[in-house]
Protein backbone atom coordinates (compact mmCIF):
# COMPACT_ATOMS: atom_id res chain seq x y z
CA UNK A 1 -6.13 13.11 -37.14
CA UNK A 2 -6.97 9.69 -36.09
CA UNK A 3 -8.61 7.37 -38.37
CA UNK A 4 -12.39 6.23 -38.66
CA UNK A 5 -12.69 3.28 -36.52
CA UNK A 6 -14.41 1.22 -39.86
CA UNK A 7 -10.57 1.74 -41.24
CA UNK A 8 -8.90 0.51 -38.09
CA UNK A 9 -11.31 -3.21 -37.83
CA UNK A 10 -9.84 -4.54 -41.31
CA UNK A 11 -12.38 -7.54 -39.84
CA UNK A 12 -15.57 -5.26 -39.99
CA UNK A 13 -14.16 -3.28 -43.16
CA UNK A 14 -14.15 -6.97 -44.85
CA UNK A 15 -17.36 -8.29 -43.54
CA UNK A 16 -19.31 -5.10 -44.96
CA UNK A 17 -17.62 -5.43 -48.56
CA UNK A 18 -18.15 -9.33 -48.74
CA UNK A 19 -21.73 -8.81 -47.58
CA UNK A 20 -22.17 -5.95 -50.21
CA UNK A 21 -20.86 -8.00 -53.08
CA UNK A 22 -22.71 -11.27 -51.90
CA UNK A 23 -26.05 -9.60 -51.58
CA UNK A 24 -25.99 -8.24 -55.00
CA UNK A 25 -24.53 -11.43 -56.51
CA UNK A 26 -27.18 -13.84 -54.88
CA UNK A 27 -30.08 -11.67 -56.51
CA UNK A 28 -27.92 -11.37 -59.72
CA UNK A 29 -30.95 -13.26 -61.94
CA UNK A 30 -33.63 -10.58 -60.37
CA UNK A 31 -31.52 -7.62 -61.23
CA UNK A 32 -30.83 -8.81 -64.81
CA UNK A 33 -34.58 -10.00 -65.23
CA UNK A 34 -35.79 -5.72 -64.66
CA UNK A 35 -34.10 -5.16 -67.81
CA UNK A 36 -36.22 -7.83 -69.68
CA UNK A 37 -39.56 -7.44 -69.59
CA UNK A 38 -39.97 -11.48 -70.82
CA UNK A 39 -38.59 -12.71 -67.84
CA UNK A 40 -39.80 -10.83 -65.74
CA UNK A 41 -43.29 -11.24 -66.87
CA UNK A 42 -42.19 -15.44 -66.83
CA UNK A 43 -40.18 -16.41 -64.12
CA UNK A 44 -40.44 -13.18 -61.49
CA UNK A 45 -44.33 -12.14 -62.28
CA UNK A 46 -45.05 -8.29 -60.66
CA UNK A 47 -41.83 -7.61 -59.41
CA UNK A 48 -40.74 -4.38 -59.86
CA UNK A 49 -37.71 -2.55 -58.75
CA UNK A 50 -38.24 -1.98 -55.23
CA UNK A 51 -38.87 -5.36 -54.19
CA UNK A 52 -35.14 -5.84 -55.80
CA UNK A 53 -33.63 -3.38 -53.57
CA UNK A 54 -35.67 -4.76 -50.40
CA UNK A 55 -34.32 -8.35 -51.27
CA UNK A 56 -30.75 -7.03 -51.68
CA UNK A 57 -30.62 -4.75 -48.58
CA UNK A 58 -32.16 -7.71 -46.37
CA UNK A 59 -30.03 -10.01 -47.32
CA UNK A 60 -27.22 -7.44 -46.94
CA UNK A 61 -28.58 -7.19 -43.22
CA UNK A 62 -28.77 -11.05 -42.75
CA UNK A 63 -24.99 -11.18 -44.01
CA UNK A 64 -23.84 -8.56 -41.35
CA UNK A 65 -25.48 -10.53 -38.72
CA UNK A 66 -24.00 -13.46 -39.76
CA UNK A 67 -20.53 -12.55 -39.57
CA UNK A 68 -21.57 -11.11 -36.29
CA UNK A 69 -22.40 -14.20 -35.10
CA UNK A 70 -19.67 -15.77 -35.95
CA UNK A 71 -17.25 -13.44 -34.43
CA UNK A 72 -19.10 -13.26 -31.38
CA UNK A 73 -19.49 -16.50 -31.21
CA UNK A 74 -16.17 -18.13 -32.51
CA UNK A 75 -14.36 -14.76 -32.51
CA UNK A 76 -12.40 -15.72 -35.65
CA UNK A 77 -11.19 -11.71 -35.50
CA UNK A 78 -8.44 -13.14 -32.80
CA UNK A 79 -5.32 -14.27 -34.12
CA UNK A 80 -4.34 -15.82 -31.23
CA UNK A 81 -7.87 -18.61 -31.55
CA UNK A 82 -7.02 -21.89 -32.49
CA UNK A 83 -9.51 -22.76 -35.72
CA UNK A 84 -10.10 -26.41 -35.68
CA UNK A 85 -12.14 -28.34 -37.95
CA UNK A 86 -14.55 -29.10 -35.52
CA UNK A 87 -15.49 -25.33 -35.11
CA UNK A 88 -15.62 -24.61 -38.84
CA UNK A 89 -18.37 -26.99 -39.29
CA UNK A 90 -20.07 -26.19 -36.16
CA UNK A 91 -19.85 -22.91 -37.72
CA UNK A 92 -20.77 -23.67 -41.12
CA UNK A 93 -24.28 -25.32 -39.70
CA UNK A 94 -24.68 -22.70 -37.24
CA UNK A 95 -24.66 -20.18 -39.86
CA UNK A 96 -27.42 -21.79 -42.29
CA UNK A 97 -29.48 -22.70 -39.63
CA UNK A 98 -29.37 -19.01 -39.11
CA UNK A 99 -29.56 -17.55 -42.66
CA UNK A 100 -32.52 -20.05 -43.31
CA UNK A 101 -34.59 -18.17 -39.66
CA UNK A 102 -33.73 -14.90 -41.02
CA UNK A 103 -35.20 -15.72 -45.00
CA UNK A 104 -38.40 -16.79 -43.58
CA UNK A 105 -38.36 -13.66 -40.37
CA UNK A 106 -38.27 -11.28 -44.10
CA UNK A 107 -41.57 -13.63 -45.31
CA UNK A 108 -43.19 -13.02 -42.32
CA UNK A 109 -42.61 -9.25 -42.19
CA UNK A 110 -42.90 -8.88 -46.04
CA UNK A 111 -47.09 -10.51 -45.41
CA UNK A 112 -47.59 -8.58 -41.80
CA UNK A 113 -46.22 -4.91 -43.16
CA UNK A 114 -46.73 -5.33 -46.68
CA UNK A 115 -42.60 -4.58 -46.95
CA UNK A 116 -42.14 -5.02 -50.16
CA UNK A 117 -40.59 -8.42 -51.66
CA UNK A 118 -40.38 -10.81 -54.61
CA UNK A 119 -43.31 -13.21 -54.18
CA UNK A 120 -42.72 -15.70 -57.51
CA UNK A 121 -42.52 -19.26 -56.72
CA UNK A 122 -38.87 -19.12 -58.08
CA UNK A 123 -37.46 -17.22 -55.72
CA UNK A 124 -38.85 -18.93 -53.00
CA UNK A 125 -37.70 -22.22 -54.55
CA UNK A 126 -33.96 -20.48 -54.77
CA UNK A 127 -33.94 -19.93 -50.90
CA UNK A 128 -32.38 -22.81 -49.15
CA UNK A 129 -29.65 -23.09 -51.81
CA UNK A 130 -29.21 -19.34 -51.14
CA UNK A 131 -28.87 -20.33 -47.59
CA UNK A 132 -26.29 -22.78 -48.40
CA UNK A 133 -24.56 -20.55 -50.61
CA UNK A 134 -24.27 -17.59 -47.93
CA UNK A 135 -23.18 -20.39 -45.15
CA UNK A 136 -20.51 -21.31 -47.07
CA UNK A 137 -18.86 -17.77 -48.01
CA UNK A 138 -19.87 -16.46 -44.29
CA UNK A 139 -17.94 -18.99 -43.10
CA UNK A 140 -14.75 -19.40 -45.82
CA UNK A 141 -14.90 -15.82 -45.76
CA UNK A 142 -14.62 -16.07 -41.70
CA UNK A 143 -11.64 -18.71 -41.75
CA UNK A 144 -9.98 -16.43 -44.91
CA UNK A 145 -10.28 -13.64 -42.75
CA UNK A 146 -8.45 -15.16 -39.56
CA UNK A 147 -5.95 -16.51 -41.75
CA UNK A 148 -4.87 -13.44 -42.76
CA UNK A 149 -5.26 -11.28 -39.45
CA UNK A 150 -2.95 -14.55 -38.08
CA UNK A 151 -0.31 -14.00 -40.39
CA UNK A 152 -0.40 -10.30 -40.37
CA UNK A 153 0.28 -10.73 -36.78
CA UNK A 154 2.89 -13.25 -37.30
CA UNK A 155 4.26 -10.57 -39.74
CA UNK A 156 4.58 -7.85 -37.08
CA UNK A 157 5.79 -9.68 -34.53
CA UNK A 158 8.60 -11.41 -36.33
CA UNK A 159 9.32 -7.38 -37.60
CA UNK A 160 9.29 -6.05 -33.75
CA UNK A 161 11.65 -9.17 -32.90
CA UNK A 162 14.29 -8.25 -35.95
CA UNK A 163 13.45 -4.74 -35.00
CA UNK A 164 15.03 -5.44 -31.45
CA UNK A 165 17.51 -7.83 -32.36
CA UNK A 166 19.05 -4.74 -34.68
CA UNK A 167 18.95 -2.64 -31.49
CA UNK A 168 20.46 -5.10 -29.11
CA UNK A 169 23.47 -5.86 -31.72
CA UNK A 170 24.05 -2.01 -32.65
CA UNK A 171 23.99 -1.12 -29.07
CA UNK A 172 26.14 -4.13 -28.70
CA UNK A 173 28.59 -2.62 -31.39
CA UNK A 174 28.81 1.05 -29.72
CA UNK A 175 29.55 -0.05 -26.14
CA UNK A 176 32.29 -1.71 -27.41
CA UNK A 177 33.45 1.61 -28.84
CA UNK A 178 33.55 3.97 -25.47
CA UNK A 179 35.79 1.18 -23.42
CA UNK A 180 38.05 0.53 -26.99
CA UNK A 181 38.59 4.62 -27.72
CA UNK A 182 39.10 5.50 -23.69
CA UNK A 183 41.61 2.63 -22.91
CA UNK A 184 43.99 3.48 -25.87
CA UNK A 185 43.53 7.50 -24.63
CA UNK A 186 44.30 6.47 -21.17
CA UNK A 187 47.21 4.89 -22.52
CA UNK A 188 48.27 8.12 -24.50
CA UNK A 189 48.04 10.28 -20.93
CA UNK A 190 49.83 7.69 -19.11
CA UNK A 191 52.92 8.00 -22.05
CA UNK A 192 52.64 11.82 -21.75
CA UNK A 193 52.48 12.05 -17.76
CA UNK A 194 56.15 10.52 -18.06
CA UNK A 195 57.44 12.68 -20.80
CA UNK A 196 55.73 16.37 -20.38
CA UNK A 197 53.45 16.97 -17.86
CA UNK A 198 52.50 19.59 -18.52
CA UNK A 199 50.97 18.59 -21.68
CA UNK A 200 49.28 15.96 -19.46
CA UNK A 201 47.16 18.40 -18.24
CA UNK A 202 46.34 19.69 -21.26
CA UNK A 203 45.29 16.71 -22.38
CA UNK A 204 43.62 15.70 -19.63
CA UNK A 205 41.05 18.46 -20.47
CA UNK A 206 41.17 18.15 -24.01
CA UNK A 207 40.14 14.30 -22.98
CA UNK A 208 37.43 15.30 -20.79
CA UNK A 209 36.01 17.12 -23.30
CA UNK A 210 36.13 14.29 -25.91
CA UNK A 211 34.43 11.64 -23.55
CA UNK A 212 31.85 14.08 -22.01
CA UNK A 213 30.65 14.57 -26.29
CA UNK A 214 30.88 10.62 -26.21
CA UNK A 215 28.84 10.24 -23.70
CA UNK A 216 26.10 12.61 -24.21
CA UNK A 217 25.95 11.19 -27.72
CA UNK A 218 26.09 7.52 -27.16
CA UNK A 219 22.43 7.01 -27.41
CA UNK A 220 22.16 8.36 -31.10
CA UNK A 221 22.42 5.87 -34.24
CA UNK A 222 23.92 8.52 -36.07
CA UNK A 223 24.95 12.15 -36.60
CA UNK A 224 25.87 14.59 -39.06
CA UNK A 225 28.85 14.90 -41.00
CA UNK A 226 29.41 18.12 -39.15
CA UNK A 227 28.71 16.83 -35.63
CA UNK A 228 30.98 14.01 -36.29
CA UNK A 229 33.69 16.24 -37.57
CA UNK A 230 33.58 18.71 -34.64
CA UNK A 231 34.32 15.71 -32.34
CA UNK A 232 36.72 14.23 -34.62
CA UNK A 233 38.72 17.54 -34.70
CA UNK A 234 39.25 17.38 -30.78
CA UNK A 235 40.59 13.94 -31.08
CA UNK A 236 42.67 15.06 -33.75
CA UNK A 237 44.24 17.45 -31.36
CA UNK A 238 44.29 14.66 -28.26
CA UNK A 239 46.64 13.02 -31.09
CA UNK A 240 48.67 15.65 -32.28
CA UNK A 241 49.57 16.42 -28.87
CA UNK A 242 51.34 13.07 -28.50
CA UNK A 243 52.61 12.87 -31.82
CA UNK A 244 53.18 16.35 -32.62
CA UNK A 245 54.66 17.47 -36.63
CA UNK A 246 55.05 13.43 -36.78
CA UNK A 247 51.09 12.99 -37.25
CA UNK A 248 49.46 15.25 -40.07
CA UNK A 249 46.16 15.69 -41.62
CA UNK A 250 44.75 16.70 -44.41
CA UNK A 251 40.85 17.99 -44.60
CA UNK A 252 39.00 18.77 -47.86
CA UNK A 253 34.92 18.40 -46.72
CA UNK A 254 32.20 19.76 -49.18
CA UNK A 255 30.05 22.01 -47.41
CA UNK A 256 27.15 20.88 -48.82
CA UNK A 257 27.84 17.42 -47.70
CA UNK A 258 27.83 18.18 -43.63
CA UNK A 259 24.36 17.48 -43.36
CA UNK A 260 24.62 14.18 -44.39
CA UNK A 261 24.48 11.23 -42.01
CA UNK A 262 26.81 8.23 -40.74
CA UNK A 263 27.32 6.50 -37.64
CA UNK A 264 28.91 8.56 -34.40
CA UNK A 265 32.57 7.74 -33.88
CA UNK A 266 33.44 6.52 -37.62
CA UNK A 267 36.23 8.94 -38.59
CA UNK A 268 37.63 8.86 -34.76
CA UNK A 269 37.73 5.47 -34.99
CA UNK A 270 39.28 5.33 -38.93
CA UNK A 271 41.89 7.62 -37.45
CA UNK A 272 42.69 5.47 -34.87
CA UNK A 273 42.95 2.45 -37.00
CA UNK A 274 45.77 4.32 -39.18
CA UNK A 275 47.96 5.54 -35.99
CA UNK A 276 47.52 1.93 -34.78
CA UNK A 277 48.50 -0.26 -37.66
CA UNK A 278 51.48 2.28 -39.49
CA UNK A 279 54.58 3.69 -38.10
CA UNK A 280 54.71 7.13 -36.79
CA UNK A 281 58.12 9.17 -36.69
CA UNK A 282 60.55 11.45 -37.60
CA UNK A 283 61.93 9.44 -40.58
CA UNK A 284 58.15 8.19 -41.23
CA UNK A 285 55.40 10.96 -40.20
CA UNK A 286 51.98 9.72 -40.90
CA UNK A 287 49.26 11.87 -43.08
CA UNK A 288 45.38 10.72 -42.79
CA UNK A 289 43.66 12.70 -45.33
CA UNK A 290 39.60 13.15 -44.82
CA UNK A 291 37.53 14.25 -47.60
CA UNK A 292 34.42 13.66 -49.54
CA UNK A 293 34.07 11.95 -52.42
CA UNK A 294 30.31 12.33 -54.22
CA UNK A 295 28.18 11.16 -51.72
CA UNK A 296 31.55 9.24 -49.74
CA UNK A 297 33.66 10.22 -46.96
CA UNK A 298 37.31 8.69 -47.44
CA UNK A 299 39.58 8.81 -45.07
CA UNK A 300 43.17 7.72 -46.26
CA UNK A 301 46.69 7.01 -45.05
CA UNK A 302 49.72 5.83 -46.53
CA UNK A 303 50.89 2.17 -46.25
CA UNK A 304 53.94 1.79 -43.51
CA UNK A 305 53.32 -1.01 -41.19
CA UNK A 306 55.49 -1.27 -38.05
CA UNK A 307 57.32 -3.54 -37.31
CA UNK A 308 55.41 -5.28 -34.74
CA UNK A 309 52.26 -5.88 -35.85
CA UNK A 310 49.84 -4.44 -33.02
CA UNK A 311 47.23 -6.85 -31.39
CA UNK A 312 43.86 -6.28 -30.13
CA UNK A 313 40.19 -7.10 -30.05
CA UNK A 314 39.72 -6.24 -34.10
CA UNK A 315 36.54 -4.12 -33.26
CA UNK A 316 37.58 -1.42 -35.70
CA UNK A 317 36.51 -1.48 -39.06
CA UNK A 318 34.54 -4.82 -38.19
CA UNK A 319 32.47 -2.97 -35.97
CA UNK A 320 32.15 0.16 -38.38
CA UNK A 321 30.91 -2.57 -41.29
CA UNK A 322 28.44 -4.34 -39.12
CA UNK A 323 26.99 -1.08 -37.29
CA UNK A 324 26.68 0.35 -41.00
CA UNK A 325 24.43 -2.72 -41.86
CA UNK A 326 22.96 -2.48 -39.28
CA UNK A 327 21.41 0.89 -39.69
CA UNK A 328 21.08 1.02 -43.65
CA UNK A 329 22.31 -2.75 -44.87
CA UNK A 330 24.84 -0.85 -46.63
CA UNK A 331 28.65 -1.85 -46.95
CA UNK A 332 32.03 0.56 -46.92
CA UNK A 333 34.80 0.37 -49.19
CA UNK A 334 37.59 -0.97 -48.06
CA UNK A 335 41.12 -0.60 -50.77
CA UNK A 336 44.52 -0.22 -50.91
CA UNK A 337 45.68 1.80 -54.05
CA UNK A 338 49.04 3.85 -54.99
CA UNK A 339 50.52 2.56 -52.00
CA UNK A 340 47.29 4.22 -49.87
CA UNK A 341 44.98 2.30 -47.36
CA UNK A 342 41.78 3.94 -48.16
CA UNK A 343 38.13 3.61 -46.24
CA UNK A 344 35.04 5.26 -48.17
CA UNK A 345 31.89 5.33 -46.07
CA UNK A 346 28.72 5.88 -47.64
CA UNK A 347 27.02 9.45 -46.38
CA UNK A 348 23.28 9.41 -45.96
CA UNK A 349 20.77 11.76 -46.98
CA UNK A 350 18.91 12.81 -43.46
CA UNK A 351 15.19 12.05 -44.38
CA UNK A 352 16.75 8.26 -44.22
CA UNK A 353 17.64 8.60 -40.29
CA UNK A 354 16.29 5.46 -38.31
CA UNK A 355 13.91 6.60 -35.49
């Protein structure tokens, strides 16, 4: 259901509550004086309610037209004007020159249809410094007013500019991920066309399979612990092919977790951070254990470096970190305890997924 259009102009909205609260204020003395007879015997002689009311709704009229004027005029409803001094007087002169037209147009029509009115000499006296009074907060309230529609706009544009600098850096982040995971795999086939081909071919479809989910998933910030497991569990096999008993795993996942959220690729790529920095063999097979932990997934491996440290672009867990900031400014754990490299990454609840 779409919104009354006196919600949507915050500019209008304004101008009719300033005009409300001015328009009572400027008759404050005539409202207070019906509730003693004294003065309003003395200084307001005959007036009774409904000239009250008659003096408040006119000038409640005269301060609508005002601001009219003014945005019509100066259109101080557009944050992209320039406001100079030059127009705030021209404004401010405008404006009483106007209020003081429309005081005596209410005379006029108050002695040619008898409309109701306040006739003592006190109110009349009041009049031009009423004028002046309603000048000024017509056109404060007008400068006020653009000043804050200006920075509101400043506000949401600065927020649509972070909003696509986010979007630039985590797309950014993720292409570097497709290039990273399919070079290393390419690398794996090539090892395995020498040694067995016919695992090659098995992994050749088992790879196919792995990139097609990549790629029909690449434009999503994130997916569910079960989605990401179900892809991780066919890389898992693309590695056990290669590495065979050498390369175990361990999986303990609470059910009631696998709706929870974190970024596509982050286990795939943990486990590929683990075969690529620790030795895997017959003397040293490797076990990556993946489990939750509260509302953490850790994935963990023992400590046993090779010997040559490997080299590359250090996109892994970098990457992970900053695309994890990214979406929910939110930081993984990183440790190294009982001889265990361990990763935690926080899980997200799925009302919090970014649109």
């Amino acid at each position: 259901m779409k919104a009354p259009l006196l919600f949507k102009d915050r500019y209008l909205l304004s101008t009719l509550i300033v005009s409300a609260v001015v328009a009572v204020l400027i008759h404050f003395p005539e409202v207070l004086s019906l509730s003693d007879s004294f003065e309003r015997q003395e200084l307001f002689a005959d007036m009774e309610p409904q000239d009250v009311f008659n003096e408040i709704l006119f000038t409640f009229i005269s301060l609508l037209l005002l601001f009219g004027i003014n945005r019509r005029l100066f259109r101080f409803n557009d944050p992209l004007i320039r406001v100079t001094r030059r127009k705030m007087a021209l404004s401010f002169f405008l404006t009483w020159a106007a209020s003081s037209l429309l005081g005596q147009l209410f005379v006029w029509l108050h002695h040619q249809f008898d409309i109701p009115a306040i006739d003592a000499m006190v109110h009349h006296y009041l009049h031009p410094l009423r004028d002046l009074i309603m000048a000024g907060i017509v056109t404060g309230s007008n400068y006020i007013f653009h000043l804050v529609i200006k920075q509101q706009r400043i506000v949401v544009e600065n927020e649509e500019l972070r909003t696509e600098s986010l979007r630039h850096q985590y797309e950014s982040l993720k292409n570097q991920l497709n290039p990273h995971m399919l070079f290393n795999s390419l690398n794996t086939l090539q090892s395995l066309i020498r040694e067995s081909p016919p695992k090659a071919l098995d992994y050749t479809q088992e790879l196919s399979q792995v990139l097609r989910y990549t790629l029909q998933g690449n434009d999503r910030q994130c997916v569910t612990l079960a989605e990401e497991m179900q892809f991780a569990e066919a890389y898992i096999y693309l590695m056990k092919m290669r590495y065979e008993e050498n390369l175990r795993f361990q999986i303990d996942l609470d059910e009631r977790m696998m709706g929870m959220l974190l970024p596509p690729m982050s286990i795939q790529l943990l486990i590929e951070n683990a075969i690529k920095h620790n030795e895997i063999s017959n003397r040293n097979p490797l076990t990556i254990s993946i489990c939750t932990e509260g509302s953490m997934l850790r994935v963990c491996n023992p400590i046993q470096p090779k010997r040559l440290a490997p080299t590359g672009p250090g996109i892994g867990l970098d990457n992970l970190a900053k695309r994890y900031y990214l979406l929910w400014q939110k930081e993984i754990q990183i440790s190294t305890e009982q001889g265990l490299f361990c990763v935690r990454l926080p899980l997200q609840p799925s009302e919090n997924q970014p649109s």
